[in-house]
C-alpha atoms as a PDB file:
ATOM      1  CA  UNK A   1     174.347 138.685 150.052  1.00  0.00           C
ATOM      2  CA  UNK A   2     176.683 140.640 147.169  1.00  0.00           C
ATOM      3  CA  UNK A   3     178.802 141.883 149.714  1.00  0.00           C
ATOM      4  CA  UNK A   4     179.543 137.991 150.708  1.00  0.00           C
ATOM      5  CA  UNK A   5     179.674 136.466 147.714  1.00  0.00           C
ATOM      6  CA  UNK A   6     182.320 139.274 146.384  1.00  0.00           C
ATOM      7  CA  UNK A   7     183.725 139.254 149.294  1.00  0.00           C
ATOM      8  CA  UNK A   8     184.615 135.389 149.440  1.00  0.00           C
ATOM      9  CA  UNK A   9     185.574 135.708 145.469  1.00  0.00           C
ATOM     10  CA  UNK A  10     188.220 138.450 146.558  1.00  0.00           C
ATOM     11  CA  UNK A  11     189.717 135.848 149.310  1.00  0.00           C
ATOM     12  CA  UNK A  12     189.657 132.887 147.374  1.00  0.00           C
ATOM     13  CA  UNK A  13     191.210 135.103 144.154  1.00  0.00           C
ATOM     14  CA  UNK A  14     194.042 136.547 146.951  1.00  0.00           C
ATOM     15  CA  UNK A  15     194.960 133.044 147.978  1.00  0.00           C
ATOM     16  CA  UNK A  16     194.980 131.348 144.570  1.00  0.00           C
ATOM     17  CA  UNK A  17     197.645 134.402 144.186  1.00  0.00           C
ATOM     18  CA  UNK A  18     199.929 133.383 147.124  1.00  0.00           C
ATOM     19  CA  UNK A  19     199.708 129.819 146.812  1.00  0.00           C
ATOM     20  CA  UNK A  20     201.404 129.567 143.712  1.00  0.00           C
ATOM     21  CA  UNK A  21     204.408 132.245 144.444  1.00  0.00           C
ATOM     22  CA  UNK A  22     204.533 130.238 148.413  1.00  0.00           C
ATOM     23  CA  UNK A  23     205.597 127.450 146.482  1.00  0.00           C
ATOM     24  CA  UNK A  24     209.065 127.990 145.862  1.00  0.00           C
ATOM     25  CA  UNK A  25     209.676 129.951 149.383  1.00  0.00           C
ATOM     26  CA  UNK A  26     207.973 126.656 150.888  1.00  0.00           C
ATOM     27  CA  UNK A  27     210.529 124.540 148.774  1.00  0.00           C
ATOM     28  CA  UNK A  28     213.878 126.351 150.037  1.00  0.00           C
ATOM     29  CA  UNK A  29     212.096 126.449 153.581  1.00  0.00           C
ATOM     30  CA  UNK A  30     211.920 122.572 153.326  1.00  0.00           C
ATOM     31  CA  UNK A  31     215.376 121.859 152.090  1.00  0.00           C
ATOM     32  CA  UNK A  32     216.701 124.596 154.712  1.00  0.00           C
ATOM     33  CA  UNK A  33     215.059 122.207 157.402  1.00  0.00           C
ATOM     34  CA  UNK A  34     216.023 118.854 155.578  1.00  0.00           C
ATOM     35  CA  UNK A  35     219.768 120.630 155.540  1.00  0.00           C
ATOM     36  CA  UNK A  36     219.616 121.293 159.198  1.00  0.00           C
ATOM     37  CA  UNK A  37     218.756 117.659 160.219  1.00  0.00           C
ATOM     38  CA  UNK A  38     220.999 115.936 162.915  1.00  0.00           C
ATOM     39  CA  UNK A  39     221.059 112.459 164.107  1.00  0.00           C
ATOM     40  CA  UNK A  40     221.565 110.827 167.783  1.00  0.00           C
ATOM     41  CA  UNK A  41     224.599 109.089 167.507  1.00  0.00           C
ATOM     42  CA  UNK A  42     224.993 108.068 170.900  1.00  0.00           C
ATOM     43  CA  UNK A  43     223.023 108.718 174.443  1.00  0.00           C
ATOM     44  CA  UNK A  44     219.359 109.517 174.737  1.00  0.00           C
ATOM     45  CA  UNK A  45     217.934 113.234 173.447  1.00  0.00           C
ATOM     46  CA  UNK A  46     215.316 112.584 175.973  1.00  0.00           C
ATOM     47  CA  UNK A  47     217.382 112.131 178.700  1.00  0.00           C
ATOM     48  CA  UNK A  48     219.462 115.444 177.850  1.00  0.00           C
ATOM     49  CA  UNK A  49     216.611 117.248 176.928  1.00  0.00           C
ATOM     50  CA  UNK A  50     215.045 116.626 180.267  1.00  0.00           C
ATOM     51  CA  UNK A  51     216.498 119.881 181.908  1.00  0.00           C
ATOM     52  CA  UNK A  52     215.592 122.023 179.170  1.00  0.00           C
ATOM     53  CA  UNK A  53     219.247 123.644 179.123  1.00  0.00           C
ATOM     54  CA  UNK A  54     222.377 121.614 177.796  1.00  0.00           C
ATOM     55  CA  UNK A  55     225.671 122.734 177.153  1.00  0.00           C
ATOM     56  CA  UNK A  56     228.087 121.867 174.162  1.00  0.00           C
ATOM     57  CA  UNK A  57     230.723 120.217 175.186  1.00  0.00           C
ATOM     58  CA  UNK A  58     233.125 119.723 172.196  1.00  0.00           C
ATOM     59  CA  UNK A  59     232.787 119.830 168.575  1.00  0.00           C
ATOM     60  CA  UNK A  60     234.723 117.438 166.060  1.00  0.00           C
ATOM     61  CA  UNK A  61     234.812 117.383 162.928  1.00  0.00           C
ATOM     62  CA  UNK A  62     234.143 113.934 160.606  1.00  0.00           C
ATOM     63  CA  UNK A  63     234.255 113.323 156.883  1.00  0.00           C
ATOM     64  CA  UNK A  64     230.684 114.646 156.307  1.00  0.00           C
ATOM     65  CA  UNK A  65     230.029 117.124 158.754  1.00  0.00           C
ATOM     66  CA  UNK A  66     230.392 117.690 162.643  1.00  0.00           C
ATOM     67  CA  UNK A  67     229.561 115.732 165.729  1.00  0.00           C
ATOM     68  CA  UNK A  68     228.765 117.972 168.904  1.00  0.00           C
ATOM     69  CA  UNK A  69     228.611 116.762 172.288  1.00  0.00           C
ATOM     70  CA  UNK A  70     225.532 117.797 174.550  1.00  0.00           C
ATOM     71  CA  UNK A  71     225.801 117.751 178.221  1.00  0.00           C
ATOM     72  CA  UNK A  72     222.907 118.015 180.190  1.00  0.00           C
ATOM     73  CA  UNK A  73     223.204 121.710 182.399  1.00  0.00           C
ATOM     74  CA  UNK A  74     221.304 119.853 185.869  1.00  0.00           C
ATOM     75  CA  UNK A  75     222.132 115.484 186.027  1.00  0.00           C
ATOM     76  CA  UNK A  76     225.446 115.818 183.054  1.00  0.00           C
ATOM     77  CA  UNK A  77     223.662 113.356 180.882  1.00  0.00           C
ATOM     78  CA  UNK A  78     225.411 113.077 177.640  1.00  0.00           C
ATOM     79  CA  UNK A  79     224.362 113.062 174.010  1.00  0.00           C
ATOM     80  CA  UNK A  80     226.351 112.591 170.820  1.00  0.00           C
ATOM     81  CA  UNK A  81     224.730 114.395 167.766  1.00  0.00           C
ATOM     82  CA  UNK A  82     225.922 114.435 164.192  1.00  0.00           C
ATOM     83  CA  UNK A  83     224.897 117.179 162.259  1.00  0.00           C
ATOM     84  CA  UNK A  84     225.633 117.942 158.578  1.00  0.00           C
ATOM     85  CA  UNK A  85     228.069 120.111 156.776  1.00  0.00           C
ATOM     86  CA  UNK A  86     225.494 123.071 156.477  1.00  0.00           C
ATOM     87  CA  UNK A  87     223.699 122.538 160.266  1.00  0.00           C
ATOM     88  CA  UNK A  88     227.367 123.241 161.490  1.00  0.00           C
ATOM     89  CA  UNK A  89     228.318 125.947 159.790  1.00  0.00           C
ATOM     90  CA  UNK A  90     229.686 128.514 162.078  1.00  0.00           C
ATOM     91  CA  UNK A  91     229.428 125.810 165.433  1.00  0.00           C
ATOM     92  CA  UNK A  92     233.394 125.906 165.196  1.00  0.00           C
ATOM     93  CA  UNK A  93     233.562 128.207 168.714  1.00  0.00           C
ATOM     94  CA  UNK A  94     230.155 127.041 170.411  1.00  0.00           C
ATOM     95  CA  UNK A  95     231.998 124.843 172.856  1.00  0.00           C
ATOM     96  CA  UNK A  96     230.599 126.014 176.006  1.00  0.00           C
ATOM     97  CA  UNK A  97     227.771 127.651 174.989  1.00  0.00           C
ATOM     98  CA  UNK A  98     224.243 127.337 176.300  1.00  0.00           C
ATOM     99  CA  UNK A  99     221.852 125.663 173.743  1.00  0.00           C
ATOM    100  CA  UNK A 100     218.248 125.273 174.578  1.00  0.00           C
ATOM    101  CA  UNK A 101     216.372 122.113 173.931  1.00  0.00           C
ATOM    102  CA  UNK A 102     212.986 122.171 172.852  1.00  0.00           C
ATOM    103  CA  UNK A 103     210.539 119.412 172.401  1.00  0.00           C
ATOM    104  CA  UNK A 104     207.759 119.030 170.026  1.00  0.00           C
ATOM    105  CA  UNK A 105     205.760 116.346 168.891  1.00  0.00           C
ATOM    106  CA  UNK A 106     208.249 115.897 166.077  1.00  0.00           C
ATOM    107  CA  UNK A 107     210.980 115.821 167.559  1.00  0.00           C
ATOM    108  CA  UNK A 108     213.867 118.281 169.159  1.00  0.00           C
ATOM    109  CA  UNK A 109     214.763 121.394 168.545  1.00  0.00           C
ATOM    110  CA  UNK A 110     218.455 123.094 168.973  1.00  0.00           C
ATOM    111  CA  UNK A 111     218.501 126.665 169.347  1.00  0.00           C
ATOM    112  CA  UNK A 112     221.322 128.578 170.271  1.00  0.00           C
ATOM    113  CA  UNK A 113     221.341 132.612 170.902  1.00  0.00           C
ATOM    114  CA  UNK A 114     217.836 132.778 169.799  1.00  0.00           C
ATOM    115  CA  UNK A 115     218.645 130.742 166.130  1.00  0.00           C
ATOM    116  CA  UNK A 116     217.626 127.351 165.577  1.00  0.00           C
ATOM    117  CA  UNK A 117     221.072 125.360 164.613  1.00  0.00           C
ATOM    118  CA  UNK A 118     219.254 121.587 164.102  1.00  0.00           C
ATOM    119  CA  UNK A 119     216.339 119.771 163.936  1.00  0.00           C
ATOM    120  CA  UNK A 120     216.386 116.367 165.932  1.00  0.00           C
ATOM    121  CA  UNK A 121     213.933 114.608 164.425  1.00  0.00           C
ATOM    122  CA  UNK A 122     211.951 110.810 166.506  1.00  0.00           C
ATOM    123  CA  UNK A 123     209.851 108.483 164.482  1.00  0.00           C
ATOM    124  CA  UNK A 124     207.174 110.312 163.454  1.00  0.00           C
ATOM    125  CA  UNK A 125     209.553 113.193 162.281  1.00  0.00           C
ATOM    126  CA  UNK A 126     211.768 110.739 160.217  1.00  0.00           C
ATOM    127  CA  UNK A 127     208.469 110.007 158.472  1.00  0.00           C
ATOM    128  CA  UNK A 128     207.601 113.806 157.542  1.00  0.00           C
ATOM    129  CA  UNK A 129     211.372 114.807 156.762  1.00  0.00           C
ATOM    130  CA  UNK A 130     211.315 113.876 152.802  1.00  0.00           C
ATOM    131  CA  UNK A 131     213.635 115.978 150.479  1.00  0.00           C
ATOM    132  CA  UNK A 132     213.009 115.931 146.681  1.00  0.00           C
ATOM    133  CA  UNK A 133     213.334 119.118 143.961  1.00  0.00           C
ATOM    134  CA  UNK A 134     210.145 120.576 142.460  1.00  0.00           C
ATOM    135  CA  UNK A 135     209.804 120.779 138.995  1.00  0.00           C
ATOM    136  CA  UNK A 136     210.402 124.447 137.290  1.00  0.00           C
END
């Protein structure tokens, strides 16, 4: 009965440890994914996102970040998505490249060579996205 009682005092001690040095790597994990956002501007992400593989078809530029074309690798559906300044960073040469489309029950995810490049988020991820600095 020692043996679980120190035991359990030793895990809850560890955790109490790592939950308040997690906070700040939770923080800059949470603004990374708030940075990384994109919005549908135009077509369905469902309908693109039914084949599982889409390809980028262009990439332009607009006053706050970039707009990338998705074209669906097996019907050629179409999506317009506008990502921000820091989601597009390096995107400049990823016309033509493959980008797979994953779905989750938040939303979609980009990823490109093995690295996710945005986070498409539906309803109920619009709801959990929420971007604010904790106090130091």
């Amino acid at each position: 009965m020692k043996r679980l009682l120190l035991l359990s005092l030793l895990c809850l001690t560890t955790a109490a440890a790592n939950a308040n040095g997690a906070n700040s790597e939770l923080s800059r994990a949470s603004e990374a994914l708030s940075g990384a956002a994109g919005i549908v501007v135009l077509g369905s992400m469902s309908a693109v996102a039914a084949s599982g593989y889409v390809l980028i078809a262009s990439v332009d530029a607009v006053a706050d970040g970039s707009v990338i074309v998705l074209k669906g690798a097996s019907d050629g559906a179409t999506a317009s998505v506008k990502l921000s300044a820091k989601a597009a960073e390096g995107l400049s040469r990823a016309a033509g490249q493959a980008v797979t489309v994953t779905a989750i029950s938040t939303g979609h995810v980009l990823v490109m060579s093995g690295k996710a490049i945005a986070f498409i988020p539906n309803e109920i991820g619009q709801a959990l996205i929420h971007h604010s600095r904790v106090g130091q």
